[in-house]
Protein backbone atom coordinates (compact mmCIF):
# COMPACT_ATOMS: atom_id res chain seq x y z
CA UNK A 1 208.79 -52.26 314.81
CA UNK A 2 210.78 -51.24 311.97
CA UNK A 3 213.56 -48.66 312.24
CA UNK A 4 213.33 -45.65 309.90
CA UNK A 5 217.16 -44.80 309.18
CA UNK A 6 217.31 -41.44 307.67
CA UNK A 7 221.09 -41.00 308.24
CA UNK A 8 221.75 -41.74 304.32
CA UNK A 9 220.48 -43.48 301.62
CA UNK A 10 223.76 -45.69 301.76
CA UNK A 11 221.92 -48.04 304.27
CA UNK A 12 219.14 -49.97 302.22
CA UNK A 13 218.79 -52.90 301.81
CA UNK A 14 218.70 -55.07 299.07
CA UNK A 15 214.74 -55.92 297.88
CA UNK A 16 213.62 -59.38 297.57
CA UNK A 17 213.64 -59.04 293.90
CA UNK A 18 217.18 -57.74 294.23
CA UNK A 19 218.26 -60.66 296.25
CA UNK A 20 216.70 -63.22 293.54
CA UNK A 21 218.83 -62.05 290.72
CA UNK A 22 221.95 -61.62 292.69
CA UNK A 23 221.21 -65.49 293.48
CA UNK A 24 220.60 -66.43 289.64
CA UNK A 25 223.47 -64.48 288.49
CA UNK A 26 226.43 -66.10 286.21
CA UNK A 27 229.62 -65.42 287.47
CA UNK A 28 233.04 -65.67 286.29
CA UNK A 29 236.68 -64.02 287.31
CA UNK A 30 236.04 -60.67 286.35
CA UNK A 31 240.05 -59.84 286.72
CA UNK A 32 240.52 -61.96 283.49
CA UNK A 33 237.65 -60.44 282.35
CA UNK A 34 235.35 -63.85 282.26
CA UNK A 35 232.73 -62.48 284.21
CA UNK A 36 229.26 -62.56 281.92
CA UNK A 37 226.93 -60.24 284.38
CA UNK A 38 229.96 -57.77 285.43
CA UNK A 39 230.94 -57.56 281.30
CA UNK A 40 227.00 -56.71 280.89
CA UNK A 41 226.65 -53.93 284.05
CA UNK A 42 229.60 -52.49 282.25
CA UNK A 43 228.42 -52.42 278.57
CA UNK A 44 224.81 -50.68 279.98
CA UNK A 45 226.17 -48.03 282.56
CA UNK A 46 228.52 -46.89 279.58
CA UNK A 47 225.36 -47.11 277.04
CA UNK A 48 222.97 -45.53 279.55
CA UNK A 49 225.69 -42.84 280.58
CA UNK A 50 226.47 -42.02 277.09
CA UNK A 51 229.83 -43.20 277.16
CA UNK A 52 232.36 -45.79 275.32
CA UNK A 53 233.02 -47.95 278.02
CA UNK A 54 232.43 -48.10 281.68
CA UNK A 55 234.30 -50.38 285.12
CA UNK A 56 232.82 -51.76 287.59
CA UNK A 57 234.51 -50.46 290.90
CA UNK A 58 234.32 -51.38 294.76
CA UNK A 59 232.64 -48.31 296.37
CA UNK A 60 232.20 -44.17 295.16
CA UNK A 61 236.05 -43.90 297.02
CA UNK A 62 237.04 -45.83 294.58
CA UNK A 63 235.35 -45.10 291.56
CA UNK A 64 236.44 -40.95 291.71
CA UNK A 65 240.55 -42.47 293.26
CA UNK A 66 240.82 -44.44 290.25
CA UNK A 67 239.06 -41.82 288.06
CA UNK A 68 241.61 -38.78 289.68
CA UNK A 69 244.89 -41.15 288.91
CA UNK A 70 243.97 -41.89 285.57
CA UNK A 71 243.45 -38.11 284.81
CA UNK A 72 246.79 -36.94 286.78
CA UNK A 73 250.38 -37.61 287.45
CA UNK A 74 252.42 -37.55 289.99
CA UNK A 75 253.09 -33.81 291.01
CA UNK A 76 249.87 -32.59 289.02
CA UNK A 77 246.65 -31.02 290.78
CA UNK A 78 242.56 -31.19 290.46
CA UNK A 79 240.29 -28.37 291.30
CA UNK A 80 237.68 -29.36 293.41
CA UNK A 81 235.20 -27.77 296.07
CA UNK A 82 235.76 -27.55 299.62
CA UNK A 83 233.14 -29.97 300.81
CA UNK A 84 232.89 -32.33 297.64
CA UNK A 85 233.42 -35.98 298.33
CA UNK A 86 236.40 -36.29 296.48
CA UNK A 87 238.17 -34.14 298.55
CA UNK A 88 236.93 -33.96 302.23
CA UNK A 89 235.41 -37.46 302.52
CA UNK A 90 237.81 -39.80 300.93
CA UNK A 91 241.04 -39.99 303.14
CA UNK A 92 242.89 -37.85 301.21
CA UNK A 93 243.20 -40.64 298.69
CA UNK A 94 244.50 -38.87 295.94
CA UNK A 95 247.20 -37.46 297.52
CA UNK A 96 248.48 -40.42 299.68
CA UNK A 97 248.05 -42.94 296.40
CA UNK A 98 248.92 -40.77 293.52
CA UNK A 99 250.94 -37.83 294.65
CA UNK A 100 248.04 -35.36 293.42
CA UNK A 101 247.20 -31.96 294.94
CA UNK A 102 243.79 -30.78 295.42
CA UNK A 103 242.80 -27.13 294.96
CA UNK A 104 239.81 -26.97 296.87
CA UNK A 105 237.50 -23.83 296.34
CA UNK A 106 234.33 -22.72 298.26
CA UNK A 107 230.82 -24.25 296.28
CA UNK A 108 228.65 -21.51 295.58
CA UNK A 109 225.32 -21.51 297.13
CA UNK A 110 223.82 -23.86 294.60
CA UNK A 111 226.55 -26.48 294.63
CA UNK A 112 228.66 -24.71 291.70
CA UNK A 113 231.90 -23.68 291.01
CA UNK A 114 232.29 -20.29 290.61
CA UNK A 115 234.04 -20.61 286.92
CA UNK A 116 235.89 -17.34 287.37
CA UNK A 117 237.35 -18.54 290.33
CA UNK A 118 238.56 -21.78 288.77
CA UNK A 119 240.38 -20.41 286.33
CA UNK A 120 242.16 -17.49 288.76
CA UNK A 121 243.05 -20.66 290.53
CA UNK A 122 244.64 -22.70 287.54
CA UNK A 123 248.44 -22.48 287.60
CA UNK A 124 250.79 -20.72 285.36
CA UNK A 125 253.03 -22.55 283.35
CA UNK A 126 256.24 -22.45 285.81
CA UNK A 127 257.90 -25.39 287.41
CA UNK A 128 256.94 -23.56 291.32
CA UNK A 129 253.87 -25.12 290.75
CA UNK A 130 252.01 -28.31 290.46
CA UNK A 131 250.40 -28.33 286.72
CA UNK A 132 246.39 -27.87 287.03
CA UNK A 133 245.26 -30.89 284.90
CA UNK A 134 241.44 -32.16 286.24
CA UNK A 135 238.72 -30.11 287.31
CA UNK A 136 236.22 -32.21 289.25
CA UNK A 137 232.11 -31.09 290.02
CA UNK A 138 229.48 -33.23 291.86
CA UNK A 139 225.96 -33.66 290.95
CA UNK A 140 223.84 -33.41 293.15
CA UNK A 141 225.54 -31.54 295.70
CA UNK A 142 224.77 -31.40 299.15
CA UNK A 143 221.53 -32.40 297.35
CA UNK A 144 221.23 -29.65 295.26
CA UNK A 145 221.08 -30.25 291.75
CA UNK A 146 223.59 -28.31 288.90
CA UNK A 147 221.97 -26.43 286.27
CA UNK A 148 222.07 -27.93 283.08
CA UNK A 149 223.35 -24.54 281.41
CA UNK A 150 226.06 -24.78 283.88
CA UNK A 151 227.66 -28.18 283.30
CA UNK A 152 227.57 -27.11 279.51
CA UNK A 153 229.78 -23.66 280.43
CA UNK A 154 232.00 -26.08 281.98
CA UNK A 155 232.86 -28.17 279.58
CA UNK A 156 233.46 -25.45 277.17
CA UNK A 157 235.75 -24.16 280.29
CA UNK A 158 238.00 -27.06 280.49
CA UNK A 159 238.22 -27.51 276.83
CA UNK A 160 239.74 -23.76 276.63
CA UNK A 161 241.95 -24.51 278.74
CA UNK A 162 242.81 -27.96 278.10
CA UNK A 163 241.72 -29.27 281.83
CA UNK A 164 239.87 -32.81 281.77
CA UNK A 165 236.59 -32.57 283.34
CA UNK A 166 235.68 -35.46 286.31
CA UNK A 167 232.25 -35.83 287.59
CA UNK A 168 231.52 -37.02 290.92
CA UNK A 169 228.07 -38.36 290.12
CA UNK A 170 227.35 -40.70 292.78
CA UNK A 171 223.53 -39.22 293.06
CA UNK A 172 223.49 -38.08 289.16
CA UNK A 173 220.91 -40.14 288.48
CA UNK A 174 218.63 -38.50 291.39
CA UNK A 175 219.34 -35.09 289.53
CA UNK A 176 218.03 -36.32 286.10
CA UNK A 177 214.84 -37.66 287.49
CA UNK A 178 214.34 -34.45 289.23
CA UNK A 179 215.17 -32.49 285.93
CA UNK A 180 212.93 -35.08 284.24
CA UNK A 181 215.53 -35.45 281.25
CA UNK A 182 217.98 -38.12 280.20
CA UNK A 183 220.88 -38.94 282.47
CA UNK A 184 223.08 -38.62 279.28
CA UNK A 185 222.52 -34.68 279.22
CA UNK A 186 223.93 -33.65 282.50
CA UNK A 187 227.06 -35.94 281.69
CA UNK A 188 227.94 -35.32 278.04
CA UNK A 189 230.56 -32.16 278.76
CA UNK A 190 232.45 -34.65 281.13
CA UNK A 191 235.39 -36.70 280.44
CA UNK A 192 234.29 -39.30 283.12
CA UNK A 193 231.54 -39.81 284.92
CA UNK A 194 231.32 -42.20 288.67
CA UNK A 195 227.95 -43.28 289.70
CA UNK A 196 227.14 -45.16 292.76
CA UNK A 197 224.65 -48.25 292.00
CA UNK A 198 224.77 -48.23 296.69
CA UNK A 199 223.12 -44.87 297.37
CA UNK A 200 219.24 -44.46 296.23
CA UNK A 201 219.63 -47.14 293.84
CA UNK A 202 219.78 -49.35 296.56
CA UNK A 203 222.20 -51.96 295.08
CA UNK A 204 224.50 -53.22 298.06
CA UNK A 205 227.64 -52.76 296.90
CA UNK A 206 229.52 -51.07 293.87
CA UNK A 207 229.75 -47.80 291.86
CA UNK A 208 230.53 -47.21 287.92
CA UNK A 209 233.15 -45.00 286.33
CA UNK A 210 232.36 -44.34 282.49
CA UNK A 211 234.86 -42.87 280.00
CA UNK A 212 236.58 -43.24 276.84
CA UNK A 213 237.75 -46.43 276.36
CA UNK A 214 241.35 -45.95 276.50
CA UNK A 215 240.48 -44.02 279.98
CA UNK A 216 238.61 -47.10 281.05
CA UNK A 217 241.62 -49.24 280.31
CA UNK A 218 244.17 -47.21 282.38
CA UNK A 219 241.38 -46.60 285.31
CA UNK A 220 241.18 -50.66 284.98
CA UNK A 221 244.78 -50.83 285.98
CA UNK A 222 244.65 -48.37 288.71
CA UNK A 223 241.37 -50.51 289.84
CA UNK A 224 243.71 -53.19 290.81
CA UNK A 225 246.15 -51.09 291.98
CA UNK A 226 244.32 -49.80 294.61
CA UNK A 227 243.21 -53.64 295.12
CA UNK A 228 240.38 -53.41 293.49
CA UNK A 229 240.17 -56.61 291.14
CA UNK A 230 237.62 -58.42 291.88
CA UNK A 231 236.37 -62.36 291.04
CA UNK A 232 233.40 -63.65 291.09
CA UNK A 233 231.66 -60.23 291.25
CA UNK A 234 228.23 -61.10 289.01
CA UNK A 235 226.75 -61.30 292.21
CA UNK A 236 227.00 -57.87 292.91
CA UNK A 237 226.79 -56.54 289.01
CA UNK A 238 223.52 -58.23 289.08
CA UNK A 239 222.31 -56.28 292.04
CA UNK A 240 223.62 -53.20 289.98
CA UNK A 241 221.88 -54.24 286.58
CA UNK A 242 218.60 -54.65 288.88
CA UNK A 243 218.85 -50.88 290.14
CA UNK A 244 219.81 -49.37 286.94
CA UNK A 245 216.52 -51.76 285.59
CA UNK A 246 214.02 -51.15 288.25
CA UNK A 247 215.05 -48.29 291.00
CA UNK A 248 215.63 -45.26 288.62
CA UNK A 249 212.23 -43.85 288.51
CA UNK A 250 211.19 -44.47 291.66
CA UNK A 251 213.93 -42.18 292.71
CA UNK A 252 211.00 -39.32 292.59
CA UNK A 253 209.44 -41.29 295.71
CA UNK A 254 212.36 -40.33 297.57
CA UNK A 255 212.12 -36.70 296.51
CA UNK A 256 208.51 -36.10 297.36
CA UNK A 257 209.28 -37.82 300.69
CA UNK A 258 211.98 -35.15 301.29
CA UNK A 259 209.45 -32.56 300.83
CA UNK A 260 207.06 -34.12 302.85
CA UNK A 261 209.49 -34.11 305.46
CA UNK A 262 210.46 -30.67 305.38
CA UNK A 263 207.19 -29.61 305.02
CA UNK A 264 206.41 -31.06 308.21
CA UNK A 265 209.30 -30.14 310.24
CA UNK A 266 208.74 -26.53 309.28
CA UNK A 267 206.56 -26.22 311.81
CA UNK A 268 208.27 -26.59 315.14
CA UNK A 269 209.86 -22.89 315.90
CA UNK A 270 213.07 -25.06 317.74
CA UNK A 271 214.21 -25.47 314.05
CA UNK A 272 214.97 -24.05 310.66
CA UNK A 273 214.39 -25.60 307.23
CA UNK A 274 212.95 -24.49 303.99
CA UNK A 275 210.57 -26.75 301.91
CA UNK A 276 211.89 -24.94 298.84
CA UNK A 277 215.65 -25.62 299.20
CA UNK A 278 214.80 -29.74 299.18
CA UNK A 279 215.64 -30.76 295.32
CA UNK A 280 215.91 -34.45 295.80
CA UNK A 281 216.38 -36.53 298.79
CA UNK A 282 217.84 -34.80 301.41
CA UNK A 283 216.34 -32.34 304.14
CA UNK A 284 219.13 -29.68 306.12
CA UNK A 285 217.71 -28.57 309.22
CA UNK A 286 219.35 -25.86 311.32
CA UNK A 287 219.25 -26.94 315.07
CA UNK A 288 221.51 -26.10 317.92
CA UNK A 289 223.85 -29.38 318.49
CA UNK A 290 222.98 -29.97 322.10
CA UNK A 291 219.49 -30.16 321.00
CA UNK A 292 219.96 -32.39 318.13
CA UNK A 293 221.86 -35.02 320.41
CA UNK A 294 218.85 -34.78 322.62
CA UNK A 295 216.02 -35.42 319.20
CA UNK A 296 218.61 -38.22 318.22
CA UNK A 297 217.92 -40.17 321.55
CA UNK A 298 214.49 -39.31 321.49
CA UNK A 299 214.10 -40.91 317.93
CA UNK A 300 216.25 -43.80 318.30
CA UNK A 301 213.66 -44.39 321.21
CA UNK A 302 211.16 -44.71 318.59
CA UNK A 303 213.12 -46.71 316.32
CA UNK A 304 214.10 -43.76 314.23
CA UNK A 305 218.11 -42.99 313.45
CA UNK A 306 219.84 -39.67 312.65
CA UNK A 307 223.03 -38.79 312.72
CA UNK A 308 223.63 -35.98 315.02
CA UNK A 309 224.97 -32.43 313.58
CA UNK A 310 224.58 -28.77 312.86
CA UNK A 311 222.62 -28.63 309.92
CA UNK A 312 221.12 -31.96 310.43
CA UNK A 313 221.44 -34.09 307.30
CA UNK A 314 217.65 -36.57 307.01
CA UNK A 315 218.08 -38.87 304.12
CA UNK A 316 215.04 -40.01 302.24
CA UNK A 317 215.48 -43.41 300.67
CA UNK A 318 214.32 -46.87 299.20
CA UNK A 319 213.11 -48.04 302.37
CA UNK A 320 211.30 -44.77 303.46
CA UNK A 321 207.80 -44.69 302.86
CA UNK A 322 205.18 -41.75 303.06
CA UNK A 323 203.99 -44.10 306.47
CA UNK A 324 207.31 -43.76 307.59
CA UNK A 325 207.72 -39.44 307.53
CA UNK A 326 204.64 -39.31 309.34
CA UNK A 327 206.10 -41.71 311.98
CA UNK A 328 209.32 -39.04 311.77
CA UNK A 329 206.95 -36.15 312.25
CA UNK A 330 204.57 -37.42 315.16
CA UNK A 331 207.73 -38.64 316.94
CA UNK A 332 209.21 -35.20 316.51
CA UNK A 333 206.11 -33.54 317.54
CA UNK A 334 206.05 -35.35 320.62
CA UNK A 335 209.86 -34.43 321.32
CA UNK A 336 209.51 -30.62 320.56
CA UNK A 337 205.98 -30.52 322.66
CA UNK A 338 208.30 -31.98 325.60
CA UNK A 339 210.91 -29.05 325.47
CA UNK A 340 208.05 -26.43 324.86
């Protein structure tokens, strides 16, 4: 039977198609920069992005540590929200690495920054404090997309007051479909962009950062600073020039999946979700965490995977299928019926 994992869209797996060109792919050492495929991913995420030059980086981690150290010195700070990757999910990477203080701030309720806020929280000009140099967003957020009118106040925000603008855009490319407009919209106020080629593109490995390319040459030296140079990496860039290829459009599967799902799940009074909250790929559902433990054990009965929590996080993805929600919902109807 074949397990449903809606935990993220981090766990596909590569398609057969995928696997074929990873297999045909010509290779070089990409730290001398000799490596064909890598040289090409790099040339079309920066074309496709909108920017003058793009690396090729490990993981997301990565992509925004190298991206945050290339923007900031030692001693200097980035403004960032409270649950954005780049500050709650990475290890604190910035600051053990590169010295850099984040200024988290509380998202507003559709994934912004509260530009009013930011710029109370930007530091005066006095050697007391670190010097506010970066101000980082992430699209989508929590699933949620940013508006496009938005994004454009920001960028005029930063440039007023001389901040650099960083884009955590690991799922950006799930927001364009969803806005049905060119990726290259919702990124031209940024000064760099990261996009993850391993999340609903379904590449295995890898994200992109795109810049200017003087930015791109300092983020390549902070790339193998943070270890990571890579050789013979064609192998993966050609999984990543696949997705960019072949797995963009398709990305609105995953978001009418989503709905599906929350549609569905509306229905058992044990829960709480709302059908019209679901942008793109991911479903929250409220549920009391003893409960949730119990569905999670019920569902990995069936072959099904969550990941336990209060709101639940379901994950809509390259290998979910419309079969596959109704699987999700009959095995869930059969759980709730149990606890009626």
């Amino acid at each position: 039977m074949k397990t449903i994992d809606l935990r993220s869209d981090t766990v596909t797996r590569p398609t057969p198609a995928m696997r074929r060109a990873m297999a045909a792919a010509e290779v070089g050492d990409d730290v001398y920069g000799d490596d064909p495929t890598v040289n090409r991913l790099e040339a079309t995420a920066a074309e496709r992005l909108g920017f003058e030059a793009a690396l090729f980086t490990c993981s997301g981690t990565q992509a925004n540590l190298v991206s945050i150290m290339t923007h900031c010195a030692r001693g200097e700070e980035y403004i960032v929200g409270q649950q954005a990757h780049t500050y709650k999910y990475e290890g604190g990477g910035a600051a053990v690495l590169g010295s850099i203080q984040p200024q988290p701030l509380d998202f507003e309720a559709d994934g912004t920054l509260d530009l009013e806020r930011v710029a109370r929280a930007i530091k005066p000009a006095d050697f007391h404090f670190a010097r506010t140099r970066l101000l980082c967003l992430e699209n989508t957020q929590g699933g949620k997309v940013l508006p496009l009118d938005y994004l454009k106040r920001a960028g005029e925000f930063a440039r007023a007051r001389k901040l650099r603008l960083h884009l955590d855009g690991a799922r950006i490319f799930n927001a364009a479909v969803q806005l049905g407009m060119d990726v290259r919209e919702l990124t031209a106020p940024f000064d760099s962009v990261s996009v993850c080629l391993s999340k609903g593109l379904g590449a295995p490995v890898g994200s992109m950062v795109c810049g200017g390319r003087e930015f791109i040459g300092e983020a390549r030296r902070w790339r193998k600073v943070c270890g990571g140079g890579m050789r013979q990496a064609g192998i993966l860039a050609a999984a990543g020039l696949y997705a960019l290829d072949h797995h963009v459009d398709r990305l609105a599967d995953d978001h009418h999946n989503a709905g599906l799902l929350a549609r569905g799940l509306r229905k058992f009074a044990a829960i709480r979700v709302d059908p019209a909250t679901v942008q793109t790929n991911m479903v929250f559902v409220g549920i009391e965490v003893d409960l949730c433990r119990k569905l999670a054990g019920h569902l990995q009965a069936e072959g099904i995977l969550i990941s336990p929590g209060n709101p639940l996080r379901l994950v809509t993805h390259l290998d979910i299928n419309r079969r596959d929600i109704g699987r999700v919902l009959k095995a869930a109807a059969t759980f709730f019926h149990r606890q009626a």
